[in-house]
Protein backbone atom coordinates (compact mmCIF):
# COMPACT_ATOMS: atom_id res chain seq x y z
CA UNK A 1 97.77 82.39 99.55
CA UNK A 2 100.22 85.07 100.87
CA UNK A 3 99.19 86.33 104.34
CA UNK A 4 97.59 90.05 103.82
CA UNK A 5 100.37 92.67 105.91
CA UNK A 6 97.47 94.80 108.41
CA UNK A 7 98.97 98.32 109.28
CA UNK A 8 96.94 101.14 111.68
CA UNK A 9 97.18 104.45 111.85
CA UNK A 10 99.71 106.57 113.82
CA UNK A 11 97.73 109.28 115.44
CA UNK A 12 99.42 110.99 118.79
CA UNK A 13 102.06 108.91 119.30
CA UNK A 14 99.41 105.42 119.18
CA UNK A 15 98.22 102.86 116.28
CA UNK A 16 94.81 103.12 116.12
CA UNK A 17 92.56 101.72 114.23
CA UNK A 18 89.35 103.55 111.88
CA UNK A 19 86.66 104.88 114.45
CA UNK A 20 84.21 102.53 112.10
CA UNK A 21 86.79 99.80 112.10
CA UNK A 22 86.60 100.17 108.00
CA UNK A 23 89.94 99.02 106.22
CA UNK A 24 90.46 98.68 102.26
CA UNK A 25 93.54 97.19 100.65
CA UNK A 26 96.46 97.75 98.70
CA UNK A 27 97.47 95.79 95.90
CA UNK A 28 101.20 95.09 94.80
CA UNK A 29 101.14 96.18 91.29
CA UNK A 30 103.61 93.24 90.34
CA UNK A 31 100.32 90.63 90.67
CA UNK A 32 97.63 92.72 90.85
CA UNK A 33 97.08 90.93 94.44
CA UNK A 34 95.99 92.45 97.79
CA UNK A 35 98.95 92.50 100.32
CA UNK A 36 98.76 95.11 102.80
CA UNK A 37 95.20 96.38 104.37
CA UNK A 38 94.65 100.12 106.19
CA UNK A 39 92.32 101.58 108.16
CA UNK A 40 90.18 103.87 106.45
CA UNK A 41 90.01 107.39 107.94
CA UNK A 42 86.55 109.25 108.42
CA UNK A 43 86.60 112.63 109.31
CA UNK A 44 86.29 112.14 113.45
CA UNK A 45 89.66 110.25 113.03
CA UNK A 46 91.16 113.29 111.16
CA UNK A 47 89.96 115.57 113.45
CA UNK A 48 91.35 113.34 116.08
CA UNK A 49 95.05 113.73 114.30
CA UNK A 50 94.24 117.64 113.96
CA UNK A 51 93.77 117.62 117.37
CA UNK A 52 96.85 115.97 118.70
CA UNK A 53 98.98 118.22 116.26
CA UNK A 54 97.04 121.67 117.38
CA UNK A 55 97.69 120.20 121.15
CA UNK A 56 101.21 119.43 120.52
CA UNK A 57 102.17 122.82 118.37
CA UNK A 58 102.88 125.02 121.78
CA UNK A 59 105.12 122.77 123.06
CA UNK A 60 107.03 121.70 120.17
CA UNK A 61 107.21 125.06 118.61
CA UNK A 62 108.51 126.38 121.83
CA UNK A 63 111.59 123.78 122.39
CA UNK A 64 114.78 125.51 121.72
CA UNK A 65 115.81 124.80 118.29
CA UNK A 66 118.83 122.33 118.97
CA UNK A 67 116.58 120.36 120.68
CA UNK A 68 114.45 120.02 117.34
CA UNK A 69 117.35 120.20 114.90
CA UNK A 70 118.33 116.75 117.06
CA UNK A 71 115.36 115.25 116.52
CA UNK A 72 115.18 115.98 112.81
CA UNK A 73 118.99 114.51 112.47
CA UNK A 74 117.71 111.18 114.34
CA UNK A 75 114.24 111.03 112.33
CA UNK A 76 117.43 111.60 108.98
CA UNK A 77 119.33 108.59 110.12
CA UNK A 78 116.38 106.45 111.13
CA UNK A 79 115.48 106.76 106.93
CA UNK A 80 119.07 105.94 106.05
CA UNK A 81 119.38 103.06 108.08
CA UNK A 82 115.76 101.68 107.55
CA UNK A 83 116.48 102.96 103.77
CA UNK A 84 116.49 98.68 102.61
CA UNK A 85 112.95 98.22 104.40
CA UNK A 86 111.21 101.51 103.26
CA UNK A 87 112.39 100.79 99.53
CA UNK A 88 111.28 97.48 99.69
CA UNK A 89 107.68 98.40 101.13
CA UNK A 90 107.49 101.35 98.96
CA UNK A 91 108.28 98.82 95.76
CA UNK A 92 106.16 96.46 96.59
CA UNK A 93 103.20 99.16 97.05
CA UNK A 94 103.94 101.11 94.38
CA UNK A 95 105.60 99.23 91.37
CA UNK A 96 108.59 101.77 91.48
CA UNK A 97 112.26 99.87 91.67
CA UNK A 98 114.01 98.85 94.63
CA UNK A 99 116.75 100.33 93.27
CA UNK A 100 115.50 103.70 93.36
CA UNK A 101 113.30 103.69 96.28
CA UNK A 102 116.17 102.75 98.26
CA UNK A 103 118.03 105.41 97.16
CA UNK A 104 115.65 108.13 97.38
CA UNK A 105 115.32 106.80 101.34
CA UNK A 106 118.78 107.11 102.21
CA UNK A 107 119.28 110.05 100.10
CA UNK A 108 116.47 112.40 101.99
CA UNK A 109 118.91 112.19 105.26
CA UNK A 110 120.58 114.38 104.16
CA UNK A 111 117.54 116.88 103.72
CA UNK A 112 116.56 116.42 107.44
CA UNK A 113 120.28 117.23 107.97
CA UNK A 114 120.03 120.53 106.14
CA UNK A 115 116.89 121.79 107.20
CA UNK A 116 118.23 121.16 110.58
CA UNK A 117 121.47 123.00 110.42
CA UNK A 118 119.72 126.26 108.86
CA UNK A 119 117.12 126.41 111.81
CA UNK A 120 119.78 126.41 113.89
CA UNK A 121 121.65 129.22 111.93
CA UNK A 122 118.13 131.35 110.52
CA UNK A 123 117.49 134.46 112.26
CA UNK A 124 113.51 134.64 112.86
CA UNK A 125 113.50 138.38 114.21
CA UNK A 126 114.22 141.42 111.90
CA UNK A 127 114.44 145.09 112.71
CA UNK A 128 113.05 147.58 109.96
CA UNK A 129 115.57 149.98 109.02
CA UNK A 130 114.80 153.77 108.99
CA UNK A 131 111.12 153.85 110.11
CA UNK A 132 109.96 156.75 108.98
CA UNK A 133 107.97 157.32 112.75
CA UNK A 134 109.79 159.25 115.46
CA UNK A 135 110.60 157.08 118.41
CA UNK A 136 109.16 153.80 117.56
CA UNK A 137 111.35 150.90 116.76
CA UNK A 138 109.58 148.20 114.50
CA UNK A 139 110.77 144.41 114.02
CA UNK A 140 109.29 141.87 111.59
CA UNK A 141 109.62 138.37 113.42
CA UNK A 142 108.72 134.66 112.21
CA UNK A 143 106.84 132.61 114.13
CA UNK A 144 105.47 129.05 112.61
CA UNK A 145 102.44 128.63 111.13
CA UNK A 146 100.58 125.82 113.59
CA UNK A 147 98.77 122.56 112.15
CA UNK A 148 100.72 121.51 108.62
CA UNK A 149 98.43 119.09 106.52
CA UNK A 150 100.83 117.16 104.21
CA UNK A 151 99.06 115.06 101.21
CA UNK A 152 101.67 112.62 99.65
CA UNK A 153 100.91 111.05 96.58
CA UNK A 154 101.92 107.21 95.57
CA UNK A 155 105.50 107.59 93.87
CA UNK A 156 108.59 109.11 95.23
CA UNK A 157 106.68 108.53 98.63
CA UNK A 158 109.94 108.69 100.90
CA UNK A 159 110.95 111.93 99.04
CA UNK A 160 108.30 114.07 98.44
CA UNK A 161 107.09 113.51 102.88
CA UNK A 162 110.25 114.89 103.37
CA UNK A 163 110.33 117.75 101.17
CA UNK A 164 107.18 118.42 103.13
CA UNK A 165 107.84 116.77 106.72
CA UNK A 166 111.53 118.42 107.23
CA UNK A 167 111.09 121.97 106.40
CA UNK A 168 107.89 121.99 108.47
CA UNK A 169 109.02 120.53 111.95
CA UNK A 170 112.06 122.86 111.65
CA UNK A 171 110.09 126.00 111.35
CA UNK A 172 108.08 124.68 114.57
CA UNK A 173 105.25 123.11 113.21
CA UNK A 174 103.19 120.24 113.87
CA UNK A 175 101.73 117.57 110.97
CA UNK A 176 99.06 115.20 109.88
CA UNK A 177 100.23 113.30 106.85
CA UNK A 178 97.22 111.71 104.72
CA UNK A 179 99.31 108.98 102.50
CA UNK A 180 98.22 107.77 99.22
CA UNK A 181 95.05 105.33 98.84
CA UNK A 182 97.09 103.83 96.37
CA UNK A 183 100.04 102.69 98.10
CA UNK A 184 100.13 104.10 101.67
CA UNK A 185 102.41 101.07 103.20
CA UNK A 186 105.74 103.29 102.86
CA UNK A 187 104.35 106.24 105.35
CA UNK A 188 103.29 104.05 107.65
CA UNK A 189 105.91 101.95 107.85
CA UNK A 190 108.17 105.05 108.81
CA UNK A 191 105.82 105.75 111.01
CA UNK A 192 106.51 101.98 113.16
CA UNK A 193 110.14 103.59 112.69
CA UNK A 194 109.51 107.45 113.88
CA UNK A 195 107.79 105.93 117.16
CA UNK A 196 111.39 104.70 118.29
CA UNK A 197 112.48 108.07 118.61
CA UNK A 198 110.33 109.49 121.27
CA UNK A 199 108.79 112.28 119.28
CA UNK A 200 106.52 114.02 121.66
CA UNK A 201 103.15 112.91 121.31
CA UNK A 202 101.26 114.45 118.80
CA UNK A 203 103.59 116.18 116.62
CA UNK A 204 103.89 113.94 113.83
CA UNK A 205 100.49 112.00 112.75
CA UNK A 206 99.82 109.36 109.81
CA UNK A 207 96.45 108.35 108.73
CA UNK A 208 95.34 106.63 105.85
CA UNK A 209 92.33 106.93 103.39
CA UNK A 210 90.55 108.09 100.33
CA UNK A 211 88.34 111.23 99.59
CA UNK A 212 86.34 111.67 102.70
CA UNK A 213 89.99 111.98 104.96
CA UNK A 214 91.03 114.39 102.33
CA UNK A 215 88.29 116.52 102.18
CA UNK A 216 88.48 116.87 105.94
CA UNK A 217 91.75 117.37 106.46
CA UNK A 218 91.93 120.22 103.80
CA UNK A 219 89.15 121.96 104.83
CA UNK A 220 89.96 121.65 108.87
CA UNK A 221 89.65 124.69 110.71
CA UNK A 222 93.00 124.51 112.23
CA UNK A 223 95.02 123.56 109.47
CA UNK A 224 96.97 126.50 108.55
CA UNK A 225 99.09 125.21 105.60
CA UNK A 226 98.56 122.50 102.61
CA UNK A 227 101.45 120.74 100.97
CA UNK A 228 99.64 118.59 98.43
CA UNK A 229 101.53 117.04 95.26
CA UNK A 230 99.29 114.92 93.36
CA UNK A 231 97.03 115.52 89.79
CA UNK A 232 96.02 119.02 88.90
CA UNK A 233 92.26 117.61 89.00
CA UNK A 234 92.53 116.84 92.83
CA UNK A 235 94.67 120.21 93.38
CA UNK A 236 91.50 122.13 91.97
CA UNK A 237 89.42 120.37 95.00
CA UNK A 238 91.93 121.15 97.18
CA UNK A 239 92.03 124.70 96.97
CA UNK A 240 88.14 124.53 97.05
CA UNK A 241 88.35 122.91 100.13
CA UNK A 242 90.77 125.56 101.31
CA UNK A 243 88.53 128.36 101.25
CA UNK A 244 86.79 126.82 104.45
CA UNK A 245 89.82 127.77 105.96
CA UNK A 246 91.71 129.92 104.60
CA UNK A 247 95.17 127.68 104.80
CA UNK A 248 98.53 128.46 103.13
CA UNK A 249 98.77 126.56 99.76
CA UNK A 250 101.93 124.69 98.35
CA UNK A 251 100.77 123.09 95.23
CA UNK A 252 102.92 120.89 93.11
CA UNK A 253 100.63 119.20 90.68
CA UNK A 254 100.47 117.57 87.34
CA UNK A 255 103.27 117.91 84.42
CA UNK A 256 103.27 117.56 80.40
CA UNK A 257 107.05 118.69 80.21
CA UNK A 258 108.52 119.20 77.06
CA UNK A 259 112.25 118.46 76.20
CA UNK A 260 113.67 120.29 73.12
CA UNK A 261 116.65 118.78 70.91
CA UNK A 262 118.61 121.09 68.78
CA UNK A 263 120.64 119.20 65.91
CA UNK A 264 123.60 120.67 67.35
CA UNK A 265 123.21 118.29 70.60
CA UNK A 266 125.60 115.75 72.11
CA UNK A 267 123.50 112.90 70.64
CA UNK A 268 124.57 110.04 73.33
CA UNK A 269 124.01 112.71 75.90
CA UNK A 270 120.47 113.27 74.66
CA UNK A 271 119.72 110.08 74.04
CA UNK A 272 120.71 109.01 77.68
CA UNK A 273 118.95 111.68 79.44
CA UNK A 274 115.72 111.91 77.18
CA UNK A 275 115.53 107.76 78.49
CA UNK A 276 115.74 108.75 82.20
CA UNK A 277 113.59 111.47 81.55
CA UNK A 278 111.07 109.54 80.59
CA UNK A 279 111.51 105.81 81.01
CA UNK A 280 113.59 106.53 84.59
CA UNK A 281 110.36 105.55 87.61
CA UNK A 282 108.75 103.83 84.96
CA UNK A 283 107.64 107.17 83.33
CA UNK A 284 105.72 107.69 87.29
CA UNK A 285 107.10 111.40 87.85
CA UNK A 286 105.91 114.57 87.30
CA UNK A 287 108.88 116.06 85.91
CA UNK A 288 109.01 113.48 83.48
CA UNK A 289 109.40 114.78 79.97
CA UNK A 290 106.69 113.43 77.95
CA UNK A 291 106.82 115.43 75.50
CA UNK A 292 109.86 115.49 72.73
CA UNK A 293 110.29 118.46 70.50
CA UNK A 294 112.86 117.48 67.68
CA UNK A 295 114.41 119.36 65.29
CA UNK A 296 114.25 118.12 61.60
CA UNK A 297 117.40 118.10 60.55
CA UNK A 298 118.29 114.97 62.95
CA UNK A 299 114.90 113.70 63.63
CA UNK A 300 115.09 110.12 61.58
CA UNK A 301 118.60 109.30 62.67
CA UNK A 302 117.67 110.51 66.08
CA UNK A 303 114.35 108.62 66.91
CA UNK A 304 115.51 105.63 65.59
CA UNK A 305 118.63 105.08 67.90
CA UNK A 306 115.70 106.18 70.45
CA UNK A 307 113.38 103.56 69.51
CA UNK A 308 116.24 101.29 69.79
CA UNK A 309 117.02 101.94 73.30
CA UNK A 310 113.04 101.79 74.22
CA UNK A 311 112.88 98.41 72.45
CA UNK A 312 115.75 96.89 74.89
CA UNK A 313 114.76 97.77 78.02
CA UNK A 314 113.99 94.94 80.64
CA UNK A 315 110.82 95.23 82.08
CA UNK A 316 110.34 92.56 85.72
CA UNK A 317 109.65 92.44 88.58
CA UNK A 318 111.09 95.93 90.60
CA UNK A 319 112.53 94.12 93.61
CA UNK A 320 115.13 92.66 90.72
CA UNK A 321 118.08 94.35 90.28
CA UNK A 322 118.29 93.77 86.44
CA UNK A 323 114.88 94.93 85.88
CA UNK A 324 115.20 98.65 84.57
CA UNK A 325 111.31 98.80 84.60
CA UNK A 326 108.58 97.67 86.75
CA UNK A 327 104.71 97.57 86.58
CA UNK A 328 102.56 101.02 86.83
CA UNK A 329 100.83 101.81 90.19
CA UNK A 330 97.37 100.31 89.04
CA UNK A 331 95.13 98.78 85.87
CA UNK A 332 93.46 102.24 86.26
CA UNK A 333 96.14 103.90 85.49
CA UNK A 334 96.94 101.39 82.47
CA UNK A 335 93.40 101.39 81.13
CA UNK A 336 93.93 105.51 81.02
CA UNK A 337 97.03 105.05 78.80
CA UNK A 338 95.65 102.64 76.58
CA UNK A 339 92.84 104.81 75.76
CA UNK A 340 94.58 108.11 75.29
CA UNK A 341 96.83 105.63 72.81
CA UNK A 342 93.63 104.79 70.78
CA UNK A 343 92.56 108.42 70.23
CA UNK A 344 95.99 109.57 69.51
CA UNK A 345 96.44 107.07 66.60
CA UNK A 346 92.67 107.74 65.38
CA UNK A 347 94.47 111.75 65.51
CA UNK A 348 97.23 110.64 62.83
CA UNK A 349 99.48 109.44 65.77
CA UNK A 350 101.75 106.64 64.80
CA UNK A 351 103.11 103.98 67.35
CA UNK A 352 106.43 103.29 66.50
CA UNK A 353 107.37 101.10 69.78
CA UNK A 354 104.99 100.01 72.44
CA UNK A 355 101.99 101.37 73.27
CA UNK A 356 100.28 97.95 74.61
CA UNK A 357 100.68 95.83 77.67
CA UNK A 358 103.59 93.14 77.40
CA UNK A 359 101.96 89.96 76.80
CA UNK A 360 104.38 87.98 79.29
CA UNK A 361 103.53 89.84 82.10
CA UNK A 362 99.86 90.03 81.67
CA UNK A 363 99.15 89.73 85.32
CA UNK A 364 100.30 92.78 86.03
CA UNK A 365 99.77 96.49 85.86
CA UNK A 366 103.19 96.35 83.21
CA UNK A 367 103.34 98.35 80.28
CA UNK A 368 105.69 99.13 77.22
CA UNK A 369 107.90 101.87 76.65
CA UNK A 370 106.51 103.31 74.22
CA UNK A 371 107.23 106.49 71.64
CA UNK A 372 104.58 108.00 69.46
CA UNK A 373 105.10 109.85 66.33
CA UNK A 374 102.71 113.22 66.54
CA UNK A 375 101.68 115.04 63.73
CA UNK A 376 101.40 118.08 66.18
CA UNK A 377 101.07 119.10 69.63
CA UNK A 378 97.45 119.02 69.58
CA UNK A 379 96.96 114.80 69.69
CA UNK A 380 96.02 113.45 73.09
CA UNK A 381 98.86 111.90 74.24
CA UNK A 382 101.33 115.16 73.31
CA UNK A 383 98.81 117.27 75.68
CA UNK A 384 97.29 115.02 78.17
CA UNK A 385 99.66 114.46 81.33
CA UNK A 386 99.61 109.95 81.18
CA UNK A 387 102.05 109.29 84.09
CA UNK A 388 103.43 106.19 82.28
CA UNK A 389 106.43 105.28 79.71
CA UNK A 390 104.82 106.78 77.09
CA UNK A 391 107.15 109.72 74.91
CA UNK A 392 105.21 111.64 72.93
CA UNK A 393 107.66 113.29 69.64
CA UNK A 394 107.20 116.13 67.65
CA UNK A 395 109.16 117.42 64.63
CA UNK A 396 110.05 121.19 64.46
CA UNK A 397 111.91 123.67 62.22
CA UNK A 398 113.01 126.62 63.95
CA UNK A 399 114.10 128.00 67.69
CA UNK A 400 110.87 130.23 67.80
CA UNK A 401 108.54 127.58 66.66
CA UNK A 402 110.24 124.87 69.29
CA UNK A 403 109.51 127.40 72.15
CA UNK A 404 105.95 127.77 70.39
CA UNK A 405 105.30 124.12 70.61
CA UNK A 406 106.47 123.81 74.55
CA UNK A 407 105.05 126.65 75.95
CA UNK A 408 101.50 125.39 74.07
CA UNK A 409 100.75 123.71 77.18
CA UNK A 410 98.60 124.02 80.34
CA UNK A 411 101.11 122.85 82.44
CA UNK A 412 104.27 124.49 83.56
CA UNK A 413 106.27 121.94 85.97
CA UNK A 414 109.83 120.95 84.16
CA UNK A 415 111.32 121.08 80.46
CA UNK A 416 114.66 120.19 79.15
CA UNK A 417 117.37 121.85 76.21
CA UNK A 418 120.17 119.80 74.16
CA UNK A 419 122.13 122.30 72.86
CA UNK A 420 125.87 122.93 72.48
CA UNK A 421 125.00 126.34 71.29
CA UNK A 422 125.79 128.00 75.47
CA UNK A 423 124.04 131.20 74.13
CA UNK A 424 120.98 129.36 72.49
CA UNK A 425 120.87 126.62 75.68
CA UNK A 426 120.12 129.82 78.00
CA UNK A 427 118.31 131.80 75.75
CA UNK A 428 115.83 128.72 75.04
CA UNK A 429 116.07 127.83 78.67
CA UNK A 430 114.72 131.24 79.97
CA UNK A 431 112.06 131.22 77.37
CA UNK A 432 110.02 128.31 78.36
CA UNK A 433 107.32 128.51 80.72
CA UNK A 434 108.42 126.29 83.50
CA UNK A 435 109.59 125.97 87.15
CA UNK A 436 112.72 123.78 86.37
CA UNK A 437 114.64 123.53 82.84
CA UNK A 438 117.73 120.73 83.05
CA UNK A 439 120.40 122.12 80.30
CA UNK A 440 121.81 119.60 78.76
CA UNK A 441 120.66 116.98 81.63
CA UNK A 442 117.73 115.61 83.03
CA UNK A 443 115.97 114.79 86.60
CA UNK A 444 117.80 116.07 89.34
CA UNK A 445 117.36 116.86 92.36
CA UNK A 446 119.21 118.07 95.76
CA UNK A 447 117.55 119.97 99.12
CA UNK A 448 119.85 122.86 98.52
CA UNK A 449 117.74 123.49 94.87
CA UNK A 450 113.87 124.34 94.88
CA UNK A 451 111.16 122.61 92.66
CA UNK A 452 108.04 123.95 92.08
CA UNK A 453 105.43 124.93 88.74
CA UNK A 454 103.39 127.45 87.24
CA UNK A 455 100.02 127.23 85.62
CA UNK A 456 98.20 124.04 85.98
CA UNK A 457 100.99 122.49 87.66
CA UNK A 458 101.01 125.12 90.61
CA UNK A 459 102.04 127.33 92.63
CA UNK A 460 104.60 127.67 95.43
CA UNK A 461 107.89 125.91 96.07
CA UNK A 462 109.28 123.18 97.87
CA UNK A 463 113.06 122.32 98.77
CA UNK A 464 115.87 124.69 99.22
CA UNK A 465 117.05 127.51 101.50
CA UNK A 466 113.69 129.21 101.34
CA UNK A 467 111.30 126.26 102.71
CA UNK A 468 111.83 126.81 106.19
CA UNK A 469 110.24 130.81 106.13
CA UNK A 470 107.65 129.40 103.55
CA UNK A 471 106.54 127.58 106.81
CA UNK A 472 106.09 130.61 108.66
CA UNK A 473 104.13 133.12 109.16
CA UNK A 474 105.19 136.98 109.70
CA UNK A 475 104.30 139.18 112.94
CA UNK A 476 105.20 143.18 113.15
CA UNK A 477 105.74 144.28 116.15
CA UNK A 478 105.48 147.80 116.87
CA UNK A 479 107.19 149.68 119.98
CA UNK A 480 106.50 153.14 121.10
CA UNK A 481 109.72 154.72 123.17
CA UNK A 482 107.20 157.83 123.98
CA UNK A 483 103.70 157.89 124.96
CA UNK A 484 101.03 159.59 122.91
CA UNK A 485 99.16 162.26 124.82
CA UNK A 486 97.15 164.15 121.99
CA UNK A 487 94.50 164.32 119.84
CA UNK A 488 94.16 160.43 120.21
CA UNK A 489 91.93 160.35 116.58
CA UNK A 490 95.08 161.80 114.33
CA UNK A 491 96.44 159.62 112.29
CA UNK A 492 100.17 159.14 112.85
C-alpha cells in the first residue's frame, strides 16, 4: 500500500497543524485511493491566519513598491521552475492532465510579471480637476484594501490563485487562501515553495478545509475582500456570509455556456474548437461550452464528424502524455452526471456517444465523452451546469431564435460564434448575455484580458489591467488653502 503524502498548513510563515489535530484525505481520482492527508481548519485556526495577514498588512503595504514588484517576480519564477512538481501534484489531486497543469504553472509567471510591472508604473493619487469650491484642492488616492480572503476551487488550481494572489499583493494587500477540500495538495505544495523566498511573515497564508473554514473566513471581521470561484450554490452562501462583514465581492461562479454554429462556419475550425471547448480539462472548466446550438442546415453532417472525434479520444491515466482525457475530480461528481443523463433521456434526450462510465477503467472517477441530442433547451443536461465531458446539442433555424436559445439561461459566464459572416460574428457576439464570447475560437486566456460573468455566474472581474485598483479602495482627501471663519453651520 502506497505511503499516504501528510501536508500542514502554512499560516505566518510556519506549518502548523489543525488546533484539534483533525486531518481528512484526498483521493487521486485515477484509483479512487487516499494519497495525500490535510489538516482540517476550524475557525480559531482561520482566525489565526486572519490574524497574521491583518498583522502583516502595515508593513507590507507600506514597502516601496519595487521592493514588492521583486518579490512578486521571484514568487513568478519559483512557479515556472517548480512548474513539473506543481503539475504533477495538481494531476494527481485533481484528475486534470499533466500536460496542462504544467502549463498553466509555468504560464501564470508571466502574470506575477505583469501585475508587477504595472504597480510599479500605476499612479495611486489623483487630483480632481476644476472643483467647483474656492481654494480647496481635492485628490482621490488608492490605498489597498487590508485582509484578502481567496477561495480556490479544485481545477485550474495554479491559475485561478494567481489571478487572485498577484493582483492582490501588488495593490498592498495581505491573504489567507482556503484551497479546495477536494484537491488542496497543489496550494500547499507552493506554499513548501513560497517559504524559500523569505516573504515576511504573515503576508501570504494557506489553510486547508471544508465548510466550517469557509464560513469563517468569509464572514471574518477583518476580511475586506472575497475572491471566490467555485459553484453558484456555494457563491449564494458566500455572499450571505458576507453581510457579517461587509467585504468586497469578486464572484466567478458556475457556467452553462452556449456555443452557436452558423452553416456558414469553417467546419474543421468548429469542429476543433467546439472539442477543446468542451472535452479540453476533461470538460472541468467553467467556461466550458456545454451547450451546442446548431443550425439545421448542417446539423447531420456536422454532429456526426463530432461524434466521430468524441468516439476517438483516449481516455488514461493524466500523468500520460498520450492520454487526451483523464478521470473527473470525484464519484460525486460522476454519480451527478449520470443522473442528470437519466432524466435527460426520460425528457426525449438521445445519447448518441457516451454518457456512461468506461468499463476498463472502472476504478476510477473516468467518464465518456459524451454528446446528447436535445429536443430543446429545456432538458436537464442543456440547462443544468454538469462540469464533465458531457455536450449538450440543439438544432435551430434562424439568427434570432439561436440568440433566443443561449441567452435562455441562468448563467452568463462564456459563449462562442462560428461564423464567416464578420458582420453576423459581431452582431451575434454582442447579443449574447455573457462575460466572454471567443469568435471563431475557443478557451483562451492571457493576464492582459479580463474574465468575469453576469447573472448566476457573477459579478466582478478578474485578470487584466484593471485588477490591481479592483484591490483597492478609494480615499478623498480634501484641503482647505483658507480658513473658514463664519457662520460655521452654512453649508459650503
Amino acid at each position: 500500500m502506497t505511503e499516504i503524502k501528510k501536508y500542514q498548513m502554512y499560516i505566518n510563515n510556519e506549518f502548523v497543524e489543525a488546533e484539534d489535530g483533525k486531518r481528512f484525505d484526498s483521493l487521486n481520482p485515477e484509483n479512487n485511493q487516499p494519497w495525500a492527508s490535510f489538516p482540517e481548519a476550524n475557525t480559531n485556526d482561520v482566525n489565526k491566519a486572519v490574524q497574521a495577514a491583518k498583522d502583516a498588512f502595515q508593513g507590507w503595504s507600506k514597502l516601496e513598491v519595487k521592493e514588492r514588484a521583486q518579490y512578486l517576480r521571484e514568487i513568478g519564477d519559483l512557479l515556472k521552475e517548480n512548474a513539473e512538481l506543481l503539475g504533477r501534484t495538481e494531476t494527481i489531486d485533481s484528475g486534470k492532465l499533466l500536460k496542462e497543469t504544467k502549463f498553466a504553472t509555468e504560464y501564470v509567471r508571466e502574470y506575477f510579471y505583469f501585475y508587477a510591472d504595472l504597480a510599479e508604473k500605476m499612479e495611486n493619487e489623483f487630483p480632481i480637476p476644476k472643483i467647483d469650491k474656492p481654494d480647496m484642492d481635492v485628490v482621490e488616492v488608492r490605498e489597498p484594501i487590508g485582509v484578502v480572503a481567496c477561495i480556490i476551487p479544485w481545477n485550474q488550481q495554479m491559475f485561478l490563485m494567481t489571478t487572485k494572489l498577484a493582483p492582490a499583493l501588488a495593490a498592498g494587500n495581505t491573504i489567507v487562501i482556503k484551497s479546495s477540500e477536494l484537491a488542496p495538495a497543489p496550494l500547499i505544495e507552493f506554499a513548501r515553495l513560497l517559504d524559500s523566498i523569505g516573504l515576511p511573515k504573515g503576508v501570504v497564508n494557506i489553510i486547508s478545509g471544508g465548510i466550517e473554514a469557509g464560513e469563517a473566513l468569509t464572514s471574518h471581521k477583518s476580511i475586506g475582500k472575497i475572491l471566490f470561484t467555485g459553484g453558484s450554490a456555494t457563491g449564494s452562501h458566500v455572499i450571505k456570509n458576507s453581510s457579517h462583514n461587509f467585504a468586497q465581492l469578486t464572484l466567478e461562479l458556475g457556467g452553462k455556456s452556449p456555443v452557436i454554429v452558423f452553416d456558414d462556419c469553417d467546419q474543421d475550425n468548429a469542429l476543433n474548437n467546439i472539442m477543446t471547448a468542451i472535452f479540453s480539462g476533461n470538460g472541468c472548466s467553467c467556461i466550458a461550452g456545454s451547450l451546442l446550438i446548431l443550425n439545421e442546415n448542417i446539423y447531420d453532417t456536422f454532429l456526426e464528424k463530432l461524434v466521430s472525434r468524441a468516439k476517438d479520444i483516449k481516455l488514461g491515466s493524466p500523468l500520460d502524455d498520450q492520454s487526451q482525457m483523464g478521470p473527473l475530480n470525484n464519484l460525486n461528481q460522476v454519480e451527478f452526471i449520470e443522473k442528470n443523463i437519466q432524466a435527460t433521456i426520460k425528457q426525449g434526450g438521445k445519447v448518441l456517444c457516451g454518457g456512461e462510465r468506461p468499463k476498463d477503467l472502472s476504478d476510477g472517477c473516468y467518464f465518456l465523452p459524451t454528446v446528447i441530442e436535445c429536443p430543446n433547451r429545456n432538458v436537464d443536461t442543456a440547462k443544468i451546469e454538469l462540469f464533465g465531458p458531457v455536450l449538450s446539442v440543439v438544432k435551430f433555424k434562424t439568427e434570432e431564435e439561436a440568440i433566443q436559445i443561449a441567452n435562455d439561461n441562468d448563467y452568463g459566464l462564456s459563449s462562442g460564434v462560428f461564423t464567416e459572416d464578420a458582420e453576423r460574428c459581431d452582431r451575434v457576439s454582442r447579443s449574447l448575455e455573457a462575460g466572454i464570447c471567443f469568435k471563431n475560437c475557443y478557451r483562451f486566456i492571457s493576464y492582459a484580458a479580463s474574465f468575469g460573468g453576469r447573472k448566476q455566474s457573477g459579478y466582478g472581474r478578474e485578470s487584466g489591467y484593471d485588477a490591481i485598483s479592483a484591490m483597492q479602495i478609494k480615499k478623498t482627501i480634501w484641503t482647505s488653502n483658507s480658513r473658514v471663519t463664519v457662520d460655521p453651520f452654512k453649508i459650503r
